[in-house]
PDB file of N, CA and C in Angstrom:
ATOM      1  N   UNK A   1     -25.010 -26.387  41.908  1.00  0.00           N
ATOM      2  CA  UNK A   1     -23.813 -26.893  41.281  1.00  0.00           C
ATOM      3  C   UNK A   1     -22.670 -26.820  42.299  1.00  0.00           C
ATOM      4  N   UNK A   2     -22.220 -27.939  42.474  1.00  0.00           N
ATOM      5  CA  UNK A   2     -20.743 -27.980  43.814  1.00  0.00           C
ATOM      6  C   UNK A   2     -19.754 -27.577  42.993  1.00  0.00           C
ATOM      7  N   UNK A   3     -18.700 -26.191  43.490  1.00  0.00           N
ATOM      8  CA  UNK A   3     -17.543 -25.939  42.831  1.00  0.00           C
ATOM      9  C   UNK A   3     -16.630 -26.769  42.610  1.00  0.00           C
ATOM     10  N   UNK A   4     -16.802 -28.301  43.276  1.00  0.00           N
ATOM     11  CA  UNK A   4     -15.704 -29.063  43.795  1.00  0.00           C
ATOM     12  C   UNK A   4     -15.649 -30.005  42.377  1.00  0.00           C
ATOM     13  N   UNK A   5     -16.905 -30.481  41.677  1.00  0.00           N
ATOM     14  CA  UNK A   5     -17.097 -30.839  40.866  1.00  0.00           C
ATOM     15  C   UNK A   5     -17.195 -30.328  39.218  1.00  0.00           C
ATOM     16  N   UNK A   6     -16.965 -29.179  38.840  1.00  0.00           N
ATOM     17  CA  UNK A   6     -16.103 -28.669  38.117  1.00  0.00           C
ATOM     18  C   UNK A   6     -14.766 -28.888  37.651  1.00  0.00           C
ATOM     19  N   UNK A   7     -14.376 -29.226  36.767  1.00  0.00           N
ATOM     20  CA  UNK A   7     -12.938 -29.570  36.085  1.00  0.00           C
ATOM     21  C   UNK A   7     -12.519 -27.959  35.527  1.00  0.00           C
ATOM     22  N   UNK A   8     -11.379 -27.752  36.316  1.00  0.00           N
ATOM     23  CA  UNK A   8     -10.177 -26.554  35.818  1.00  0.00           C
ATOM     24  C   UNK A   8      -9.690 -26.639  34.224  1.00  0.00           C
ATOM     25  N   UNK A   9     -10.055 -25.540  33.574  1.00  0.00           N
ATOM     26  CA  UNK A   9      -9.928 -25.432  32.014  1.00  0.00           C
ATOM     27  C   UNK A   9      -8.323 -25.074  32.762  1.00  0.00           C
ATOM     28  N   UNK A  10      -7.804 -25.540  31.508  1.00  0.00           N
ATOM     29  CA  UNK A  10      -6.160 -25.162  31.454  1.00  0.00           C
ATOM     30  C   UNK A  10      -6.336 -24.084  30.266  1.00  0.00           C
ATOM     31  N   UNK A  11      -5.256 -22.869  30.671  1.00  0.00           N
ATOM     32  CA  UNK A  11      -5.003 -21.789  29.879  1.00  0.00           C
ATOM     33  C   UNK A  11      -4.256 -22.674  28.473  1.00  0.00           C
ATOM     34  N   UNK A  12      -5.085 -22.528  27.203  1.00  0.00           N
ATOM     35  CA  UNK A  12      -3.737 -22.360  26.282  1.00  0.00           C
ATOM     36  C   UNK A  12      -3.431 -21.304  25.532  1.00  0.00           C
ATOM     37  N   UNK A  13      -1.809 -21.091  26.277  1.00  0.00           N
ATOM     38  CA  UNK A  13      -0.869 -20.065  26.236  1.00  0.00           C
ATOM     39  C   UNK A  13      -0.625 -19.557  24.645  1.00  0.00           C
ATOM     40  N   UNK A  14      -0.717 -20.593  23.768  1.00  0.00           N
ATOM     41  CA  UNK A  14      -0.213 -20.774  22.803  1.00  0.00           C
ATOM     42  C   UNK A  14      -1.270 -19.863  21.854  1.00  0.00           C
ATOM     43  N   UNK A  15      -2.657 -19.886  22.434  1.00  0.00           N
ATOM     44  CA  UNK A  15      -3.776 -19.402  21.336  1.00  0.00           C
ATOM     45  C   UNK A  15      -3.260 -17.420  22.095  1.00  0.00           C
ATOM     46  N   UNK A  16      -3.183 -16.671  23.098  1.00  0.00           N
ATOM     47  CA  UNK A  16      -2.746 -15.617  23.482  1.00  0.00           C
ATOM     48  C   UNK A  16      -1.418 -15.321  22.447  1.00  0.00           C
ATOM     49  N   UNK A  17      -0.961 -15.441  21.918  1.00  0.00           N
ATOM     50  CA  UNK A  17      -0.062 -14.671  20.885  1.00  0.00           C
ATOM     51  C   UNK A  17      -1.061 -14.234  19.618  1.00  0.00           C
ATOM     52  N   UNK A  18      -0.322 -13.243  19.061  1.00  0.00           N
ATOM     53  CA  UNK A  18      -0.715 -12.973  17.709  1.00  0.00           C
ATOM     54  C   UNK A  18      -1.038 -14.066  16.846  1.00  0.00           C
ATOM     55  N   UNK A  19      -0.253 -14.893  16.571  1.00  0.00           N
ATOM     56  CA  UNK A  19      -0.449 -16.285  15.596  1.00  0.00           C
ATOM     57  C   UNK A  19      -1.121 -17.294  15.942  1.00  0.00           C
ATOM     58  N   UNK A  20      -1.393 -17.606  17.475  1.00  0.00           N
ATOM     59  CA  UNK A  20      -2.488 -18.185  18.085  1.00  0.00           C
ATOM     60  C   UNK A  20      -4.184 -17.295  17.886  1.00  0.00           C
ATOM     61  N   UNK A  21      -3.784 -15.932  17.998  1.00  0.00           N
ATOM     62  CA  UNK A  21      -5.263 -15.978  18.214  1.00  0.00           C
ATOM     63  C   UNK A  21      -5.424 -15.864  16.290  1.00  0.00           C
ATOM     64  N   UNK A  22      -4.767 -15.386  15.175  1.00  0.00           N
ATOM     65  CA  UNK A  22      -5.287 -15.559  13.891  1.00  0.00           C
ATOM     66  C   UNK A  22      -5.412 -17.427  13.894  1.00  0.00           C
ATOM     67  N   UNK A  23      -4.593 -18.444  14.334  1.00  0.00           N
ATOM     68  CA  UNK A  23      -4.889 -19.317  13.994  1.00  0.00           C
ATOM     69  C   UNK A  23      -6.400 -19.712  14.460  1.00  0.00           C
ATOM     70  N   UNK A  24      -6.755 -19.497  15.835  1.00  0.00           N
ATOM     71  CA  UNK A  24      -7.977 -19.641  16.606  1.00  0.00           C
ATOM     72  C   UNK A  24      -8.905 -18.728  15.555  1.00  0.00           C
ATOM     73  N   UNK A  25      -8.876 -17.615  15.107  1.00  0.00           N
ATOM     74  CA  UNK A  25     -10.069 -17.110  14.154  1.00  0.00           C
ATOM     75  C   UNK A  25     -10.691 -18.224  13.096  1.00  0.00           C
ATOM     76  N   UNK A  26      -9.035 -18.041  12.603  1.00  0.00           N
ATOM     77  CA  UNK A  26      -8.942 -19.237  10.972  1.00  0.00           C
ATOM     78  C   UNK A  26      -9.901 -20.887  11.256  1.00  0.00           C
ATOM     79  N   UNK A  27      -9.415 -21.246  12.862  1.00  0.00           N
ATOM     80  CA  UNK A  27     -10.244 -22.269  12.883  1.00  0.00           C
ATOM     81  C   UNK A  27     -11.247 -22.329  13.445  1.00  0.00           C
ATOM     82  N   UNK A  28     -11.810 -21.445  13.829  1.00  0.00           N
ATOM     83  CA  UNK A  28     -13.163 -21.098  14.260  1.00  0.00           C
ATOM     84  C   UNK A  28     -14.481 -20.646  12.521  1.00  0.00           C
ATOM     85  N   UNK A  29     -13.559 -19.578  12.061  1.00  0.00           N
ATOM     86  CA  UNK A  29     -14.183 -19.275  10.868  1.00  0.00           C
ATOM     87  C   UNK A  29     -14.409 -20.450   9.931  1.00  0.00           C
ATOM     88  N   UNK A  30     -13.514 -21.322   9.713  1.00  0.00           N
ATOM     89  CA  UNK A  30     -13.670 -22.812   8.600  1.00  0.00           C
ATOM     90  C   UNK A  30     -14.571 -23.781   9.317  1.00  0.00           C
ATOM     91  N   UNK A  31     -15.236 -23.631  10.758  1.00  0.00           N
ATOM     92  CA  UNK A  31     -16.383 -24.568  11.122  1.00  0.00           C
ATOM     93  C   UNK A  31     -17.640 -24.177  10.832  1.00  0.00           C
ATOM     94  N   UNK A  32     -17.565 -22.656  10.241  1.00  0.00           N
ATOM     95  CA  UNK A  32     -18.710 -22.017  10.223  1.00  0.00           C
ATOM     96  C   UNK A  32     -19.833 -22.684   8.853  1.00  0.00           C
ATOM     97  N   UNK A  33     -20.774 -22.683   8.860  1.00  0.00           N
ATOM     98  CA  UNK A  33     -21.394 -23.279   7.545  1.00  0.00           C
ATOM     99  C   UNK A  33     -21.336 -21.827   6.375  1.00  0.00           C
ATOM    100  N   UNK A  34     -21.523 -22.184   5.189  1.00  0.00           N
ATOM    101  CA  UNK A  34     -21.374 -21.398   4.362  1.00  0.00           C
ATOM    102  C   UNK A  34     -22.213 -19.986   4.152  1.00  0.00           C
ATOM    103  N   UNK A  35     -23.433 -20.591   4.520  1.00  0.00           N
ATOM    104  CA  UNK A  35     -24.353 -19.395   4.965  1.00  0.00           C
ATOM    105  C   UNK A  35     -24.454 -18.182   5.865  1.00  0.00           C
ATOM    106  N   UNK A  36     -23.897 -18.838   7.100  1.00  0.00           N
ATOM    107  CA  UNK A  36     -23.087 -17.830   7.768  1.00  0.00           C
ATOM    108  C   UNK A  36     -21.756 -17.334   7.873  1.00  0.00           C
ATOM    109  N   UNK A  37     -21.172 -17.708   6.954  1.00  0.00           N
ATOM    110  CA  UNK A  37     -19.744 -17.144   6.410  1.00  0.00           C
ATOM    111  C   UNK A  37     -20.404 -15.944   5.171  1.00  0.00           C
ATOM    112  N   UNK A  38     -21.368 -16.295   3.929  1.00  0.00           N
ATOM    113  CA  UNK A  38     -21.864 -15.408   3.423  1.00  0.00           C
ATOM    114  C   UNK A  38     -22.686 -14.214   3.953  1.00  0.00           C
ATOM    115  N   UNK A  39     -23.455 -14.449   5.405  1.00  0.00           N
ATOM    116  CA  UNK A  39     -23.752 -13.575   6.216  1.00  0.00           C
ATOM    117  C   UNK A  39     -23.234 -11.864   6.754  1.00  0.00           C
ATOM    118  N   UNK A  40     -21.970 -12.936   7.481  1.00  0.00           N
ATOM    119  CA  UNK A  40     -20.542 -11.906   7.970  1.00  0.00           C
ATOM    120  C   UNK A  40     -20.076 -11.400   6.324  1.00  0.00           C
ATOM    121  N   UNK A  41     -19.561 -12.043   5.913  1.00  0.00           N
ATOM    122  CA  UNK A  41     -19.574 -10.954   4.705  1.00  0.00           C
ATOM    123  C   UNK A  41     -20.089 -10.013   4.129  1.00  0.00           C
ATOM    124  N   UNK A  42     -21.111 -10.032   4.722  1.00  0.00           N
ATOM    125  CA  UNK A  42     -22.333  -8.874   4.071  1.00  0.00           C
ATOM    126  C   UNK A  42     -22.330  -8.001   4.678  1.00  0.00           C
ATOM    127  N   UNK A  43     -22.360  -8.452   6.320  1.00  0.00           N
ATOM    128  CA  UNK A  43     -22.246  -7.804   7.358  1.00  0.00           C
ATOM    129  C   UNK A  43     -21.144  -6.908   7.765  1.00  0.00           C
ATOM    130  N   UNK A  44     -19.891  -7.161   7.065  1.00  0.00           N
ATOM    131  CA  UNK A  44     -18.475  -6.695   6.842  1.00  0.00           C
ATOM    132  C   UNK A  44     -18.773  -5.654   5.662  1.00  0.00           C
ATOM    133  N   UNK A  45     -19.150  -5.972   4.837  1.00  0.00           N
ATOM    134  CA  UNK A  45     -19.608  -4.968   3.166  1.00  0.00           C
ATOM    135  C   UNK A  45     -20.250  -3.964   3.922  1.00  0.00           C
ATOM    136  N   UNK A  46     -21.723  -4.285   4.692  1.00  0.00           N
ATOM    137  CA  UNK A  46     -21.962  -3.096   5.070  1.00  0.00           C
ATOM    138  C   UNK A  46     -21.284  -2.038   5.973  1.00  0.00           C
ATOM    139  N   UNK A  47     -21.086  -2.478   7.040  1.00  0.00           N
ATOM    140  CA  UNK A  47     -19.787  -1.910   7.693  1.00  0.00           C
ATOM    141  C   UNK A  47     -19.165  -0.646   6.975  1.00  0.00           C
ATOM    142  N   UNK A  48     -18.497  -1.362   6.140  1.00  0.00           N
ATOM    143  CA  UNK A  48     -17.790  -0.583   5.192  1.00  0.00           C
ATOM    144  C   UNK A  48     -18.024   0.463   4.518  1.00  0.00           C
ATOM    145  N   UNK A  49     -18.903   0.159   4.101  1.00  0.00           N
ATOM    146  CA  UNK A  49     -19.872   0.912   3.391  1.00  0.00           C
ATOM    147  C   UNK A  49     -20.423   2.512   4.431  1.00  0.00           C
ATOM    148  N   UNK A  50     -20.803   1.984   5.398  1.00  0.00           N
ATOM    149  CA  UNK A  50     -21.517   2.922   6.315  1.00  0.00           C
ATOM    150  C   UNK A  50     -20.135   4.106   6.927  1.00  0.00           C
ATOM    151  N   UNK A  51     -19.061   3.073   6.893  1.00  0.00           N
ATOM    152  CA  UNK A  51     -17.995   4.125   7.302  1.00  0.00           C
ATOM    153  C   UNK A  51     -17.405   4.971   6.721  1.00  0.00           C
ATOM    154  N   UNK A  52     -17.618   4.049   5.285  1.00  0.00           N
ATOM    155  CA  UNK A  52     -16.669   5.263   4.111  1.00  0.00           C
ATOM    156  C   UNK A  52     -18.030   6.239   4.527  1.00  0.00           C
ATOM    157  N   UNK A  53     -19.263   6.265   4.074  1.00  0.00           N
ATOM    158  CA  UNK A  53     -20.121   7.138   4.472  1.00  0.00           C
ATOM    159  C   UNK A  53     -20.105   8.631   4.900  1.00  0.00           C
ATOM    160  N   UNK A  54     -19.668   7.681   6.515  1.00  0.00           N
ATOM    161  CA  UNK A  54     -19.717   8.434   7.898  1.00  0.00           C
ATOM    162  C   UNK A  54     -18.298   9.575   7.157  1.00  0.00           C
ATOM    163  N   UNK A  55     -17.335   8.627   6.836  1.00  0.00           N
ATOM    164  CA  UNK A  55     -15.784   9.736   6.888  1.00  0.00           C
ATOM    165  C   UNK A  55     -15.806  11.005   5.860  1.00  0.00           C
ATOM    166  N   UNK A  56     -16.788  10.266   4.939  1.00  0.00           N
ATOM    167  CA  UNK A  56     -17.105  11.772   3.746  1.00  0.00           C
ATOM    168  C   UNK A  56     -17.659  12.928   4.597  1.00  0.00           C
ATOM    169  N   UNK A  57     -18.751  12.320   5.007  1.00  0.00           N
ATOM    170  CA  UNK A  57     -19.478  13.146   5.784  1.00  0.00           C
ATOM    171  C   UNK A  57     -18.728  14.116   6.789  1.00  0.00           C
ATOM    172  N   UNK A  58     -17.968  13.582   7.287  1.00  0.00           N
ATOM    173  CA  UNK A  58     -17.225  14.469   7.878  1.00  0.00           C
ATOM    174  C   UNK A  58     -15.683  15.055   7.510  1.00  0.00           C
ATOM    175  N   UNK A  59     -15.644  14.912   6.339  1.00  0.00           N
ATOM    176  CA  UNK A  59     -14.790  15.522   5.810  1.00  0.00           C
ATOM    177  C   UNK A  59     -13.850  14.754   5.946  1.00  0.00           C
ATOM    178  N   UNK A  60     -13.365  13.492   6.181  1.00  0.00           N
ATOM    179  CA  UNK A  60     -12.201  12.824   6.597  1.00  0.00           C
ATOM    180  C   UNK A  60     -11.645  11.516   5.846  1.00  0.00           C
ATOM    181  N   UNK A  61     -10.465  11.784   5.635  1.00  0.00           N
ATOM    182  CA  UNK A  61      -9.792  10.673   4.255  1.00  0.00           C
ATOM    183  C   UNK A  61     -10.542   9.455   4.506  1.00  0.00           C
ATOM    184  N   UNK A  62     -10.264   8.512   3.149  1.00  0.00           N
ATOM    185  CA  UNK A  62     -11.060   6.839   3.400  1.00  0.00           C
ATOM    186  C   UNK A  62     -10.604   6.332   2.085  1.00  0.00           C
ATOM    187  N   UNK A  63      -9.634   5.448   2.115  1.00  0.00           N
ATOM    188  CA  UNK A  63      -9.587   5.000   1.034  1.00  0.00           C
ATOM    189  C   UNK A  63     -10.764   4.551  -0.166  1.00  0.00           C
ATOM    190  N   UNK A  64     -10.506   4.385  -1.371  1.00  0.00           N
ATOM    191  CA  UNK A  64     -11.644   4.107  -2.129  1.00  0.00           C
ATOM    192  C   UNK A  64     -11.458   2.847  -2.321  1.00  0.00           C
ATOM    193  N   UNK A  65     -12.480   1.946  -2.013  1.00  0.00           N
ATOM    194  CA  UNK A  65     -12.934   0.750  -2.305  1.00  0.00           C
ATOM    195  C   UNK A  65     -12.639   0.085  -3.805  1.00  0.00           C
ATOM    196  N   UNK A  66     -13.214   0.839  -4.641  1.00  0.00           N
ATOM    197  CA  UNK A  66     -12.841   0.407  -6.562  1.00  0.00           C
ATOM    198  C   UNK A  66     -11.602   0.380  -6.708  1.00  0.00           C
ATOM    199  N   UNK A  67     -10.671   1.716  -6.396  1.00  0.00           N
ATOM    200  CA  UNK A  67      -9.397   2.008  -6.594  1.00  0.00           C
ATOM    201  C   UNK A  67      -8.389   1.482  -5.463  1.00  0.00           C
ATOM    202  N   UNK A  68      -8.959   1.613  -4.351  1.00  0.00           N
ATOM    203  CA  UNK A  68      -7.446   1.184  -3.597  1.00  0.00           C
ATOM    204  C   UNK A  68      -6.880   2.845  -3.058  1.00  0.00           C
ATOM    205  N   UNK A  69      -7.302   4.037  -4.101  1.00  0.00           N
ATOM    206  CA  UNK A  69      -6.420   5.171  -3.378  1.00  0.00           C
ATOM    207  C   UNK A  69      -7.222   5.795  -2.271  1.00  0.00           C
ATOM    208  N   UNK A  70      -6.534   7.008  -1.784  1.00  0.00           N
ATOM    209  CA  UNK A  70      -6.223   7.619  -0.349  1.00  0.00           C
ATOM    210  C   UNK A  70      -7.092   8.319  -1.222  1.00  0.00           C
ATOM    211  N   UNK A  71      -8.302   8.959  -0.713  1.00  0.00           N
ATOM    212  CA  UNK A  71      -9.209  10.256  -1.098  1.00  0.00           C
ATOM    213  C   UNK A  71      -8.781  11.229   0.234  1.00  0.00           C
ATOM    214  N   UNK A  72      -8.229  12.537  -0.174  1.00  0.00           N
ATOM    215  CA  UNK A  72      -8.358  13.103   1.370  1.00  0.00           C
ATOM    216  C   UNK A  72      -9.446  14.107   1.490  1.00  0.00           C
ATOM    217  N   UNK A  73      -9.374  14.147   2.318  1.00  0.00           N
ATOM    218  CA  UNK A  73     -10.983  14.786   3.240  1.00  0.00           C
ATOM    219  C   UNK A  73     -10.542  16.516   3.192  1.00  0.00           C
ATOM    220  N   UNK A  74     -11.788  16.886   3.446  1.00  0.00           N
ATOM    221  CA  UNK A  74     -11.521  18.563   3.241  1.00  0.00           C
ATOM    222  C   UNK A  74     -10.578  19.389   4.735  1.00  0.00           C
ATOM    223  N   UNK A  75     -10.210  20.231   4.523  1.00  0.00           N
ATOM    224  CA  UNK A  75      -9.110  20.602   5.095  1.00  0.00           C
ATOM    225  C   UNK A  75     -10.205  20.758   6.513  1.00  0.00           C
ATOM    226  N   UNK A  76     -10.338  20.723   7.676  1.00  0.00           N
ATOM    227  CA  UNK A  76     -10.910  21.245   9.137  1.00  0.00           C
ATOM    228  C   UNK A  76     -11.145  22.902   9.455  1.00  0.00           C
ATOM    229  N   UNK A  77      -9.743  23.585   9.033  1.00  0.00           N
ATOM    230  CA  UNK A  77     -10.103  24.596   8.941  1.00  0.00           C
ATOM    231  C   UNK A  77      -9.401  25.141  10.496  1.00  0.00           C
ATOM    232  N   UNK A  78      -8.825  23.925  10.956  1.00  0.00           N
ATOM    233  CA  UNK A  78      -8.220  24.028  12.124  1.00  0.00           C
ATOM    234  C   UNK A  78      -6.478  24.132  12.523  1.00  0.00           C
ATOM    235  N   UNK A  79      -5.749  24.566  12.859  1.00  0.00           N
ATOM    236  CA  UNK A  79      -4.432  24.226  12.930  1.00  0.00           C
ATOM    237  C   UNK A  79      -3.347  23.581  13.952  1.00  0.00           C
TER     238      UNK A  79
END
C-alpha cells in the first residue's frame, strides 16, 4: 500500500466535546438493529447486577435498583 495514495481523514473537532461525543453515541446507537440494541441491554442489566453484587460483598454502598435509595455498606472498621 503507497502512503502517498491514502486520503488524510480530517479531525472533526466538533464530535471531541461533550455534546459531540453524546451526539456521536446517539447516532451510532440508532443505526444499530434492534437485536443488538436488546443485546447491550442485557449486557448493561447484567453488569449491574454483578456490581451491586460485588459492592454487598464487600460491604460497600450501591444504590437499590427497585427503590432508587442509597443502601450503605457496613462500617470497614477503619478510620
Amino acid at each position: 500500500m503507497n502512503p502517498g495514495n491514502l486520503r488524510r481523514q480530517e479531525i472533526d473537532w466538533e464530535s471531541c466535546t461533550f455534546e459531540g461525543s453524546e451526539r456521536e453515541q446517539l447516532r451510532v446507537w440508532s443505526q444499530l438493529p434492534l437485536r443488538r440494541k436488546l443485546m447491550a441491554l442485557e449486557e448493561m442489566g447484567d453488569m449491574a447486577r454483578k456490581t451491586i453484587e460485588w459492592r454487598v460483598s464487600e460491604g460497600l454502598p450501591y444504590f437499590d435498583p427497585a427503590t432508587g435509595e442509597l443502601v450503605k455498606g457496613r462500617p470497614s472498621g477503619r478510620d
